[in-house]
C-alpha atoms as a PDB file:
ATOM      1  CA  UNK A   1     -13.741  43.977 -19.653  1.00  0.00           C
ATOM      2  CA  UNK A   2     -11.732  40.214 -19.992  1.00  0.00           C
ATOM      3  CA  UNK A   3      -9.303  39.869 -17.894  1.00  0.00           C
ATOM      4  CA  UNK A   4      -5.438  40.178 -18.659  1.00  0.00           C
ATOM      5  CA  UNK A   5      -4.634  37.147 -16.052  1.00  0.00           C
ATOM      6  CA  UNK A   6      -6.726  34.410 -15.322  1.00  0.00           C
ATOM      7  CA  UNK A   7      -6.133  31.076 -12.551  1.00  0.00           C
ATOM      8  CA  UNK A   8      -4.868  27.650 -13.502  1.00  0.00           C
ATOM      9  CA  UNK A   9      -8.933  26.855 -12.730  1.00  0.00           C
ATOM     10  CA  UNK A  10      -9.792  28.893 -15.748  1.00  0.00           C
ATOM     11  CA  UNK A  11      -6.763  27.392 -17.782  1.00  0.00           C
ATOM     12  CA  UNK A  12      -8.253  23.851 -16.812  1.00  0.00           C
ATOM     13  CA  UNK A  13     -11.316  25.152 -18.014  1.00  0.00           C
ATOM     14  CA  UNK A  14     -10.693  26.499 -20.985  1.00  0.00           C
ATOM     15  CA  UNK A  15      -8.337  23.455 -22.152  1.00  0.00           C
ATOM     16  CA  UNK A  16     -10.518  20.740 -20.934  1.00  0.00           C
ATOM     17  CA  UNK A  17      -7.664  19.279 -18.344  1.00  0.00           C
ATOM     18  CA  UNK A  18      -7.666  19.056 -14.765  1.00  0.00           C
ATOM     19  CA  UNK A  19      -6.222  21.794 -12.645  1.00  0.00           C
ATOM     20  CA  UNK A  20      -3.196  19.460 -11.915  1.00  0.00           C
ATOM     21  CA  UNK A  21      -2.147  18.800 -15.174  1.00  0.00           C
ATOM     22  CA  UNK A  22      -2.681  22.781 -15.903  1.00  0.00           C
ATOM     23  CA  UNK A  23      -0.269  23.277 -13.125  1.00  0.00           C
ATOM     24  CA  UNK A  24       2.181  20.577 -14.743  1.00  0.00           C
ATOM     25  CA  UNK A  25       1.862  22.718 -18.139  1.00  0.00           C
ATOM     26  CA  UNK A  26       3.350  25.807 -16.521  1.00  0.00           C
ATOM     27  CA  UNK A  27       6.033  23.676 -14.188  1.00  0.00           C
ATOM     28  CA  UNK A  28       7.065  22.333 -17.297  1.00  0.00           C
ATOM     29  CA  UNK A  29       7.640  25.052 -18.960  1.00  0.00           C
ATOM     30  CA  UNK A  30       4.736  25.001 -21.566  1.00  0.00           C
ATOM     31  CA  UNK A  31       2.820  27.174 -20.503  1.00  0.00           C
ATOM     32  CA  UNK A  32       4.394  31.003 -19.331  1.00  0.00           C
ATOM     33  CA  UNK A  33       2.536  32.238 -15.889  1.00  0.00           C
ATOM     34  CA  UNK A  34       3.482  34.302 -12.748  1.00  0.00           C
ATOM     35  CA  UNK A  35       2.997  33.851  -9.242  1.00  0.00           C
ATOM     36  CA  UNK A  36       1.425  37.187  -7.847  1.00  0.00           C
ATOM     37  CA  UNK A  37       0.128  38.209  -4.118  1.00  0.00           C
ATOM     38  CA  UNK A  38       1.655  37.067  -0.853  1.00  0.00           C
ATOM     39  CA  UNK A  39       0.278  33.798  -1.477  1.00  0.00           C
ATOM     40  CA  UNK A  40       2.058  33.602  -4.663  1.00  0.00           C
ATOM     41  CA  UNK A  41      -1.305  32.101  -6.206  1.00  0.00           C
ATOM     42  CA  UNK A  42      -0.267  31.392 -10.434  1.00  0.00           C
ATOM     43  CA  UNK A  43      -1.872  33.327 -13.177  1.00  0.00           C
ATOM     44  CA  UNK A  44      -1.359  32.597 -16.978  1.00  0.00           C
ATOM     45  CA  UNK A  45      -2.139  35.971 -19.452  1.00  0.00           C
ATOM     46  CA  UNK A  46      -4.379  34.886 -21.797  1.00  0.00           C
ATOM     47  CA  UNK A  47      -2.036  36.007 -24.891  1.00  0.00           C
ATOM     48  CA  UNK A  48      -0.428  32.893 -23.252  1.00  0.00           C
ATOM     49  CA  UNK A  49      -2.945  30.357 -23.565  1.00  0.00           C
ATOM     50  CA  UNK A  50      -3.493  31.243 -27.376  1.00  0.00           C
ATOM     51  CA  UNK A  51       0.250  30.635 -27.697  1.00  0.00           C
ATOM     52  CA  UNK A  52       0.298  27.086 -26.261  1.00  0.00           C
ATOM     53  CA  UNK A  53      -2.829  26.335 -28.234  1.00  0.00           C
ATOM     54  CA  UNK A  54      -1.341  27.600 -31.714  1.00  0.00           C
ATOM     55  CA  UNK A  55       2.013  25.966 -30.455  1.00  0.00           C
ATOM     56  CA  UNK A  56      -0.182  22.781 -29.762  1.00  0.00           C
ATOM     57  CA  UNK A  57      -1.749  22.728 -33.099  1.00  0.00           C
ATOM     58  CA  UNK A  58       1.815  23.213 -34.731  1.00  0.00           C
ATOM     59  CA  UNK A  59       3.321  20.326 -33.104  1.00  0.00           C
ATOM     60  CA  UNK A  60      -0.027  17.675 -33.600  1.00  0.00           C
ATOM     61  CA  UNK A  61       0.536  18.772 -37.266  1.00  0.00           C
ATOM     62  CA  UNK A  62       4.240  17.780 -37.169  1.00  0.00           C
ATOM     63  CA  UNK A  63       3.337  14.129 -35.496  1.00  0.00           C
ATOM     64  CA  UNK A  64       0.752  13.688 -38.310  1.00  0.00           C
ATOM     65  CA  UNK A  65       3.314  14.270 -40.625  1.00  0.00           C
ATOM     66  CA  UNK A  66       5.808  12.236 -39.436  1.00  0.00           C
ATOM     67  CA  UNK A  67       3.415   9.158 -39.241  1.00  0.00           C
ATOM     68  CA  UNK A  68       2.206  10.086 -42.327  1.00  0.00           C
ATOM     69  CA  UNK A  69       5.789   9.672 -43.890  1.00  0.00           C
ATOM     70  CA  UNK A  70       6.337   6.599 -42.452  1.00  0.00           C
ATOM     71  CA  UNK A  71       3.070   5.144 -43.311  1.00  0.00           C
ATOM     72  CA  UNK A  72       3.860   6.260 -47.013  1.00  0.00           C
ATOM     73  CA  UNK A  73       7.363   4.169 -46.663  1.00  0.00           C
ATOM     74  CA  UNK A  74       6.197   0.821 -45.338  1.00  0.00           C
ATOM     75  CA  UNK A  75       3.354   0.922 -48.053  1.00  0.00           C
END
């Protein structure tokens, strides 16, 4: 059975980043997770990751966009 939750290790992991920057994701408001057990250890649902991927590819797309507008102006 896959897990609902998983750690900011396997976020790292499965976005190629470091754990830190997977931690900045979700301080930053990025990335949705909860702090669970006495410890209050994070874990990110993995409905979540999808999200900030497909939200990801949205806003690359955008960016391309824009430069390619401006490239089509100055030429």
């Amino acid at each position: 059975m896959t897990p609902r939750f998983v750690p900011l290790s396997d976020v790292a992991e499965t976005l190629s980043i470091s754990a830190s920057q997977a931690y900045a994701l979700v301080r930053s408001g990025e990335l949705r997770a909860i702090k669970v057990g006495g410890r209050g250890q994070w874990r990110v649902e993995v409905t979540e990751i999808e999200s900030y991927i497909q939200r990801s590819y949205e806003a690359t797309e955008h960016i391309l966009q824009e430069e390619r507008r401006k490239a089509e102006q100055k030429g």
